[in-house]
Protein backbone atom coordinates (compact mmCIF):
# COMPACT_ATOMS: atom_id res chain seq x y z
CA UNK A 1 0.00 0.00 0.00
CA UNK A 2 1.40 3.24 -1.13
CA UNK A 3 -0.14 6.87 0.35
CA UNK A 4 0.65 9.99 -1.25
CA UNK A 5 -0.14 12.96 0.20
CA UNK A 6 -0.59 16.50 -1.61
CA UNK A 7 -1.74 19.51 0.49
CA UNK A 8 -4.13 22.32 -1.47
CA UNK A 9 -3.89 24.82 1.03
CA UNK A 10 -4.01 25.36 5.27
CA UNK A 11 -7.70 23.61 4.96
CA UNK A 12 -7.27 20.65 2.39
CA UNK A 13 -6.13 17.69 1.65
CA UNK A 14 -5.81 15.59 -1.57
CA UNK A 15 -4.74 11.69 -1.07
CA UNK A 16 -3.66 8.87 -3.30
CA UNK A 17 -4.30 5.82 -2.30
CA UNK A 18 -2.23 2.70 -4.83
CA UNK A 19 -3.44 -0.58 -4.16
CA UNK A 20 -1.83 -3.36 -5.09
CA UNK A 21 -3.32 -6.90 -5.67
CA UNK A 22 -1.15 -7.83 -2.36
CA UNK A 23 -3.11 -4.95 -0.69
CA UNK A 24 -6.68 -6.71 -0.66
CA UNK A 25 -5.50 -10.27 -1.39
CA UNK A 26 -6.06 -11.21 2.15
CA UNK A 27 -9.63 -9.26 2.51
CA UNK A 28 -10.78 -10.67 -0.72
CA UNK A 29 -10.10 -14.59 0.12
CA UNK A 30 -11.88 -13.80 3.88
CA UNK A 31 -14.92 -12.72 1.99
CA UNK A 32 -14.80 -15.05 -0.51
CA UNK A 33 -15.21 -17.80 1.88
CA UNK A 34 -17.83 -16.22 3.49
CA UNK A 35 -19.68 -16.27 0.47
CA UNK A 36 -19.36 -19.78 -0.22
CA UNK A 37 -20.27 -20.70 3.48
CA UNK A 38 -23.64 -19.02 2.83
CA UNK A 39 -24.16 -19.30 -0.69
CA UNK A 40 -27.32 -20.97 -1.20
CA UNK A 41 -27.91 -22.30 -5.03
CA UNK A 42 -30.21 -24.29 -6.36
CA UNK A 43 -29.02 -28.06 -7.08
CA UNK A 44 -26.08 -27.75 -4.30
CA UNK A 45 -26.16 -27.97 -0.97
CA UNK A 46 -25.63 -24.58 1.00
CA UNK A 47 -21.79 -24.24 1.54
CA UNK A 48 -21.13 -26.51 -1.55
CA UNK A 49 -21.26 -24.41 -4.39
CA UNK A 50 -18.25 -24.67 -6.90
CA UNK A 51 -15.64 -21.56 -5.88
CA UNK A 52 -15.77 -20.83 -10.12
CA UNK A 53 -19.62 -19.98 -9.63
CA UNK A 54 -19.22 -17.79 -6.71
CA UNK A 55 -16.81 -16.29 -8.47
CA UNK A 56 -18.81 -15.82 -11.24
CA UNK A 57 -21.70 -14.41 -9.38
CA UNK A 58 -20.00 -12.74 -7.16
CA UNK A 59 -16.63 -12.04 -7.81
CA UNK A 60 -16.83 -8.32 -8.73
CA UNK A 61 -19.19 -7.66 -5.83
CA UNK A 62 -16.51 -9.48 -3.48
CA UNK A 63 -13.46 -7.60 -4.47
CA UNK A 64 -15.03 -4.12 -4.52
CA UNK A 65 -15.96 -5.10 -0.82
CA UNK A 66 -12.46 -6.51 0.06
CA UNK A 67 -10.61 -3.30 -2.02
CA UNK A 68 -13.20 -1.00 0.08
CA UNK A 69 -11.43 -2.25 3.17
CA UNK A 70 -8.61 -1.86 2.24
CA UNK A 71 -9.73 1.79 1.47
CA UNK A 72 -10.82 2.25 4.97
CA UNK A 73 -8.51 1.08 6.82
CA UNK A 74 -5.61 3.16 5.30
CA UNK A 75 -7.58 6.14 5.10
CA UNK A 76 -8.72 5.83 9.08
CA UNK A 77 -4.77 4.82 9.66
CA UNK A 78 -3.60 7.93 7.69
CA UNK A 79 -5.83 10.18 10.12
CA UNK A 80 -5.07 8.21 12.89
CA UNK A 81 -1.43 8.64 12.76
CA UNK A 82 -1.18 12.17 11.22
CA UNK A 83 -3.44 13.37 14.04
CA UNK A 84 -5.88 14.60 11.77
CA UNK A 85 -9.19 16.66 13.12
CA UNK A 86 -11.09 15.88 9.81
CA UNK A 87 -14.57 17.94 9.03
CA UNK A 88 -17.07 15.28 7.82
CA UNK A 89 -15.45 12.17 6.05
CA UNK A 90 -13.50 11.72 3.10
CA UNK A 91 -14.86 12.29 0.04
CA UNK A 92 -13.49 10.83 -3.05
CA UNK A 93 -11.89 13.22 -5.45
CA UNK A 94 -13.70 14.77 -8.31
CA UNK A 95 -10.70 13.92 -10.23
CA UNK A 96 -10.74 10.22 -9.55
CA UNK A 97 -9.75 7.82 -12.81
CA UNK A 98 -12.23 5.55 -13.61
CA UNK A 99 -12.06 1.80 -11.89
CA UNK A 100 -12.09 -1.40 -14.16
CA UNK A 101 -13.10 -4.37 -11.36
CA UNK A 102 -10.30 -7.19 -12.38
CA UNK A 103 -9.06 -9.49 -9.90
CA UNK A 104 -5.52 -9.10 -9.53
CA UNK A 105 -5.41 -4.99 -11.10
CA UNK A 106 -3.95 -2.59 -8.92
CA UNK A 107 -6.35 0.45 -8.31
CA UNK A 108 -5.70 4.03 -7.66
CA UNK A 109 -8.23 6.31 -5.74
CA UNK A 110 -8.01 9.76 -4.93
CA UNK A 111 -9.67 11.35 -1.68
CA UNK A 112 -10.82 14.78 -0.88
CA UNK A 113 -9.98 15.64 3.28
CA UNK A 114 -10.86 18.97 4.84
CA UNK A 115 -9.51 20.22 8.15
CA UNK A 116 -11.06 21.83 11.45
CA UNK A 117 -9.37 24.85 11.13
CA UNK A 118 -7.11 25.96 14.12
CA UNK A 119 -7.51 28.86 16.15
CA UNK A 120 -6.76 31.07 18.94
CA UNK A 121 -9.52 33.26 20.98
CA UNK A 122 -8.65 35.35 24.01
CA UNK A 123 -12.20 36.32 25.80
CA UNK A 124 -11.24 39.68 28.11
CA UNK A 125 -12.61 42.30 29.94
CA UNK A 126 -11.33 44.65 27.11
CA UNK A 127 -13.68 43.45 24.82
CA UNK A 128 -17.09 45.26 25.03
CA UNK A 129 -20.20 44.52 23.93
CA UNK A 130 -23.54 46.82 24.10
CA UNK A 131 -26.30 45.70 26.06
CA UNK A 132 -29.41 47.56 24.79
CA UNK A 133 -32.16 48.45 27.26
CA UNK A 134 -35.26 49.60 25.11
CA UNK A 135 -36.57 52.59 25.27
CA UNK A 136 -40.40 52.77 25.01
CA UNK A 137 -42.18 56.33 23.62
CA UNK A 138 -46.07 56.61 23.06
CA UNK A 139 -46.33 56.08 19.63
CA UNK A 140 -44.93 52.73 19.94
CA UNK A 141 -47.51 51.97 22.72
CA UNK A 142 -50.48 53.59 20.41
CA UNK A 143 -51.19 50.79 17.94
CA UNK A 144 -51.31 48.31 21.20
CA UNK A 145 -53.32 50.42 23.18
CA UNK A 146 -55.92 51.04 20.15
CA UNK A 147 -56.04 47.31 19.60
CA UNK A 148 -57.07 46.74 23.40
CA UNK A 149 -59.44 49.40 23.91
CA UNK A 150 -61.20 47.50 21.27
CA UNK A 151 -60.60 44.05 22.14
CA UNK A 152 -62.35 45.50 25.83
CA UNK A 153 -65.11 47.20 23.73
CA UNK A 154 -66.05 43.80 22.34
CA UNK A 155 -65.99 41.74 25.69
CA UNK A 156 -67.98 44.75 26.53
CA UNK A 157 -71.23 44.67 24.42
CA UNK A 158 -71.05 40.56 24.24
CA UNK A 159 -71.11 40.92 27.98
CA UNK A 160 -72.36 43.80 30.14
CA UNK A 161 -70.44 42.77 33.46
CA UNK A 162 -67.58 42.06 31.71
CA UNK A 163 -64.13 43.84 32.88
CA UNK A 164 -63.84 47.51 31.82
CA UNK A 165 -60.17 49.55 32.38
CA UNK A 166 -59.79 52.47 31.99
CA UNK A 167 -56.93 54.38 30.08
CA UNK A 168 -54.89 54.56 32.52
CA UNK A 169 -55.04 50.81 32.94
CA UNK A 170 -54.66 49.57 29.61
CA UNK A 171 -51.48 52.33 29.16
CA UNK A 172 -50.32 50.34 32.20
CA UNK A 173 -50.94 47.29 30.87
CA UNK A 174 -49.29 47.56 27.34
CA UNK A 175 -46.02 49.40 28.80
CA UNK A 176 -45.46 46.32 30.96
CA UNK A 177 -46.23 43.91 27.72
CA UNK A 178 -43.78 46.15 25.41
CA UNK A 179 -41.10 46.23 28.19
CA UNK A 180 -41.58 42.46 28.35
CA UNK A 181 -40.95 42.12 25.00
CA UNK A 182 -37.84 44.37 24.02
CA UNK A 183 -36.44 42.96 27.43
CA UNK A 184 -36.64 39.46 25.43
CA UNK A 185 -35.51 40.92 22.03
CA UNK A 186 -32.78 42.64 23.67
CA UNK A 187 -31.69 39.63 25.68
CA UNK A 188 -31.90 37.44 22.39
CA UNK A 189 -29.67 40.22 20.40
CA UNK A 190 -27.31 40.62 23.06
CA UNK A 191 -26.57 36.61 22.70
CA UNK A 192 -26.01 36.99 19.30
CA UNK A 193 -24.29 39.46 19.15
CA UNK A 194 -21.77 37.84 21.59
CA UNK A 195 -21.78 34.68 19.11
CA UNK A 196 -20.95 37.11 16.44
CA UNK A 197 -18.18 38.86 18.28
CA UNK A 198 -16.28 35.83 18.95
CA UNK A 199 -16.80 34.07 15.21
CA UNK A 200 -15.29 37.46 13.93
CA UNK A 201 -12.35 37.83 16.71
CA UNK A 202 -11.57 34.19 16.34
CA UNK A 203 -10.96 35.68 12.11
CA UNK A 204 -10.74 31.90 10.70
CA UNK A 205 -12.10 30.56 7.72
CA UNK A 206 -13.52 26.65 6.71
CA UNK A 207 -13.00 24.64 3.55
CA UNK A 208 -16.58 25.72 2.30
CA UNK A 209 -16.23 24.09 -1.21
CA UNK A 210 -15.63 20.91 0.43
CA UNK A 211 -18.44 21.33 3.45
CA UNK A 212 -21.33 21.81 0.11
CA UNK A 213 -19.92 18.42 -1.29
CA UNK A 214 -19.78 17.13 1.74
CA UNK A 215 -23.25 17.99 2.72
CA UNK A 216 -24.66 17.27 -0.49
CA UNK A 217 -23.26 13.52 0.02
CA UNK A 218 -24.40 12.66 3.42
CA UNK A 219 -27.96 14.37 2.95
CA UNK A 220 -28.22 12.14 -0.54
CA UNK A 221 -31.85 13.53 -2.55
CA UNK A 222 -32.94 15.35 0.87
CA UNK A 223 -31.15 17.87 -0.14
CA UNK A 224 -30.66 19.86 -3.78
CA UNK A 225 -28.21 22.41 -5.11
CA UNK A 226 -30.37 25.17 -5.11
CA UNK A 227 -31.65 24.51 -1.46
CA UNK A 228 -27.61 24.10 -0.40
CA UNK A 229 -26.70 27.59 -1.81
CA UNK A 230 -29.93 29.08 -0.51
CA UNK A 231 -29.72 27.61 3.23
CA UNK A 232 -25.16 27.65 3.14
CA UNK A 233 -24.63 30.84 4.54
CA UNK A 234 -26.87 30.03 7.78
CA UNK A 235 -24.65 26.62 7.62
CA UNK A 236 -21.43 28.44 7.82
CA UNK A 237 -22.57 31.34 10.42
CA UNK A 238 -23.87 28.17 12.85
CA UNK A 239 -20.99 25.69 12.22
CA UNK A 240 -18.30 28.53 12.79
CA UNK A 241 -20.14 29.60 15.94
CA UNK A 242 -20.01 25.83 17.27
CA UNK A 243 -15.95 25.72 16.70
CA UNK A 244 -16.02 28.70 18.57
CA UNK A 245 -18.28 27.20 21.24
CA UNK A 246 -16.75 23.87 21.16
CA UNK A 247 -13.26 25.93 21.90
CA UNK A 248 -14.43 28.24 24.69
CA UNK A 249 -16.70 25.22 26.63
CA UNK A 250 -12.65 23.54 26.80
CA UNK A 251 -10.55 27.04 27.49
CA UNK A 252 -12.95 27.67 29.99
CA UNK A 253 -13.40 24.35 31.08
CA UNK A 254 -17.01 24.09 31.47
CA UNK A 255 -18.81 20.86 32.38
CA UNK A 256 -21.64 19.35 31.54
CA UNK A 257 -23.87 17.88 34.29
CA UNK A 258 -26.81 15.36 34.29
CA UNK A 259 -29.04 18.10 36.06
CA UNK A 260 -27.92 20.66 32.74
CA UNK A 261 -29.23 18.76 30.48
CA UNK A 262 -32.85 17.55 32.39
CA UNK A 263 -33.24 21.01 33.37
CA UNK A 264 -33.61 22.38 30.06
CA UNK A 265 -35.52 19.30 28.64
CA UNK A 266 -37.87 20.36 31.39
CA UNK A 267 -37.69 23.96 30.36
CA UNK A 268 -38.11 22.89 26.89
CA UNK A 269 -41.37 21.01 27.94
CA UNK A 270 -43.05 23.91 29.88
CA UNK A 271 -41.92 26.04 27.33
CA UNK A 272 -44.06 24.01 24.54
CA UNK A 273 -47.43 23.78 26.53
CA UNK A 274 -47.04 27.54 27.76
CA UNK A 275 -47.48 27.95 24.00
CA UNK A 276 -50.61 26.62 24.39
CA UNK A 277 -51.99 28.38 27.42
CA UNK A 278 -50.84 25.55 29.78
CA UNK A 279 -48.76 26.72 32.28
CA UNK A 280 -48.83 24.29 35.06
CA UNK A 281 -47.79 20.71 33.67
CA UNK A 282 -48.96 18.06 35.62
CA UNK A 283 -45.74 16.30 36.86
CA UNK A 284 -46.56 12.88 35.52
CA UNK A 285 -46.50 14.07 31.95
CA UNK A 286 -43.21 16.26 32.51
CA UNK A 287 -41.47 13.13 34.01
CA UNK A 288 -42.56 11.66 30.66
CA UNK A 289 -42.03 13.84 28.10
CA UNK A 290 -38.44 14.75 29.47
CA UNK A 291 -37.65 10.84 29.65
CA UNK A 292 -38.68 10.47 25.75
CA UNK A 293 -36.46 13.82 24.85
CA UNK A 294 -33.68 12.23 26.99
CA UNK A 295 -33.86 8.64 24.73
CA UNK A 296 -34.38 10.26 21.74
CA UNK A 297 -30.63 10.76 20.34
CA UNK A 298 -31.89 14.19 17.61
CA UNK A 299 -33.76 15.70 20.90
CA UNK A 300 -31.00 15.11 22.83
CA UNK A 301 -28.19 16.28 20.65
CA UNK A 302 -30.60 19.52 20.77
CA UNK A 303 -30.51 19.29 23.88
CA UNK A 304 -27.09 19.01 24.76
CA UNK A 305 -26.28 22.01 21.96
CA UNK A 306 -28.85 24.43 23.82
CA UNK A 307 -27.11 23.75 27.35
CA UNK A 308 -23.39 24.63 25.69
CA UNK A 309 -24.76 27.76 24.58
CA UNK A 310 -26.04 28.96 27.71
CA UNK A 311 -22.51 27.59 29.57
CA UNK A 312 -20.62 29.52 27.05
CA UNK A 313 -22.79 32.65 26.90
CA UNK A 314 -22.72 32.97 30.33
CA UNK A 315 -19.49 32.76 31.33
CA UNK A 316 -18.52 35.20 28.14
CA UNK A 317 -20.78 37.74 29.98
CA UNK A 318 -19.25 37.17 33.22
CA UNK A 319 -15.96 37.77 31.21
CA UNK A 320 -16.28 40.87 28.62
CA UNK A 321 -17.69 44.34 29.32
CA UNK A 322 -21.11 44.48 28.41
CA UNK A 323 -21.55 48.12 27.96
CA UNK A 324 -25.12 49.36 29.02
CA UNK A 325 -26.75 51.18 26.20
CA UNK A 326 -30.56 53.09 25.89
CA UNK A 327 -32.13 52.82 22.63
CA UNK A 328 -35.38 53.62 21.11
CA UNK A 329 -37.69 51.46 20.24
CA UNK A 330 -37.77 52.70 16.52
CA UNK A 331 -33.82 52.34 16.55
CA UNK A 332 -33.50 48.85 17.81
CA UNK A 333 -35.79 47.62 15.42
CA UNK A 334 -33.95 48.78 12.60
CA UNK A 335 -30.80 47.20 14.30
C-alpha cells in the first residue's frame, strides 16, 4: 500500500491511495469464503457451491468489498497517525480515474480531506459589547393600546359585566407587555451578538467548497443544489459559531452535568405547553415527556447544543464588558 499525500492549502487535503493486488488479497479470500459458506444455489447444498460460480456471481461484488477495506482502513490509519481533526469524512476526489473491477489490477483512488481549522480566541474584559435596554415612547404603545381598547369594547357589548379599564389601565398594561418584549428581544440580540463577536475575533475561515460536497453527500436527494446555496450561509454562520463554542466550553473548562441537560428538557417542555396556554404541567406528563427527549438521540443532541450555549454565553458575559446602552424602540428595530 502506497499513500501519497498532496496539500491544497491550510484547509485541504488531496490523497492517493495505490493498491496493489497484495493490498486486498487477504480481505478478498476472507470474503470469498464467506460467500461460499452461505451461498445458497439451487441443485447444491448450502456451503457446496463450486468456488468458479461464486466467483462468477460474485466475484466483482466481493473484491469491490475486500478493495473498500482496504480503502478504509488506510484512510482511518492515515488520520489516525497524522493526528488529523477531519470535518465530515473523506470524500473521493472529483478527479478520480475511472475503476475497471479485475481481480488481480492494482487500483488508484483519490480522496478529498478537509480540516477543522485551528484557532486562537482570548475572551477579556477589554472586549465590550452593548447591552441595549429599550426605550419605550407613546407612539410605539399607540397601535397596542388602540387594539385593546377594542378588544375591551367587544368583551364589553357581548357581555355587560364584563371587565372595563380604563386608560390609565390599559397604558399600564401595554407598557409592561412592550417592556416584556424588548427585554426578550434585547436579551436574544445581546446573545447573538456575543456569538458574532467571537466568530469574527476568532478571524478563521472553513473549507466551504468541500463542506457543500460534503453535505450534499451525506444528505443524498434530501437535499438539492439550489436549497444548499440558498440555506449555506446560515450553515457556515452556525458551524463557525459551534468551533467557537466547542473551543471556549474547553478554554474555559465548562462541564456538563446530568441536572444541565434535564433542566432544560424540562424547560423545553413547559416552554411548549405555555405555548398553548398551559402553564402548570402536571408532573406525571413532565417526568414523561423529558424521559422520551432524553432517549431520543436528535432531541438530545438539541438538547445538549442548547445547554453549551447557555454555559458559554454565560461565562462570556461574566468575562467581557457588556456596555449598558438606551435605545429607542424605533432604533433597535432597525438594528
Amino acid at each position: 500500500m502506497n499513500v501519497e499525500q498532496k496539500k491544497i492549502d491550510a484547509l485541504n487535503i488531496e490523497l492517493t491511495l495505490n493498491i496493489s493486488a497484495e493490498d486486498y488479497a487477504p480481505a478478498k479470500k476472507k470474503r470469498f469464503a464467506n460467500y461460499k459458506r452461505k451461498a445458497d444455489f439451487k441443485g447444491f447444498r448450502k456451503g457446496m457451491v463450486p468456488a468458479s460460480l461464486i466467483e462468477r456471481v460474485y466475484g466483482e461484488q466481493i473484491l469491490a468489498e475486500a478493495v473498500n477495506e482496504v480503502i478504509s482502513e488506510s484512510l482511518n490509519s492515515f488520520i489516525k497517525d497524522n493526528n488529523l481533526n477531519i470535518i465530515g469524512e473523506p470524500l473521493s476526489s472529483e478527479s478520480q480515474p475511472a475503476v475497471e473491477w479485475k481481480d488481480g489490477n492494482a487500483f488508484t483512488f483519490l480522496f478529498d480531506i478537509a480540516l477543522t481549522p485551528e484557532f486562537e480566541l482570548e475572551v477579556a474584559a477589554s472586549d465590550e459589547i452593548p447591552s441595549y435596554t429599550v426605550t419605550i415612547a407613546a407612539e410605539d404603545k399607540q397601535p397596542m393600546i388602540e387594539s385593546y381598547k377594542k378588544y375591551y369594547e367587544e368583551q364589553k357589548s357581548k357581555d355587560e359585566n364584563a371587565e372595563v379599564k380604563t386608560d390609565e389601565e390599559i397604558d399600564s398594561e401595554v407598557s409592561e407587555r412592550l417592556n416584556a418584549q424588548y427585554k426578550d428581544e434585547a436579551d436574544w440580540k445581546l446573545n447573538k451578538d456575543i456569538r458574532d463577536y467571537l466568530v469574527s475575533k476568532a478571524g478563521f475561515e472553513v473549507p466551504e467548497a468541500f463542506l457543500k460536497r460534503w453535505l450534499l453527500a451525506v444528505n443524498g436527494d434530501k437535499i438539492t443544489q439550489e436549497d444548499l446555496e440558498k440555506e449555506f450561509p446560515g450553515f457556515i454562520k452556525d458551524y463557525k459559531w459551534q468551533l467557537v463554542r466547542n473551543f471556549l466550553m474547553k478554554k474555559f473548562d465548562l462541564k456538563i452535568e446530568n441536572k444541565d441537560i434535564t433542566d432544560a428538557a424540562e424547560a423545553f417542555v413547559r416552554y411548549n405547553y405555555a405555548m398553548y396556554g398551559l402553564p402548570d404541567v402536571p408532573a406525571e406528563i413532565l417526568a414523561e415527556q423529558v424521559n422520551g427527549i432524553l432517549h431520543d438521540q436528535k432531541q438530545l443532541e438539541r438538547i445538549l447544543e442548547q445547554v453549551e450555549d447557555q454555559k458559554v454565553i454565560a461565562k462570556v458575559k461574566e468575562t467581557v464588558t457588556l456596555k449598558p446602552t438606551e435605545i429607542a424602540a424605533a432604533d433597535f428595530r432597525n438594528l
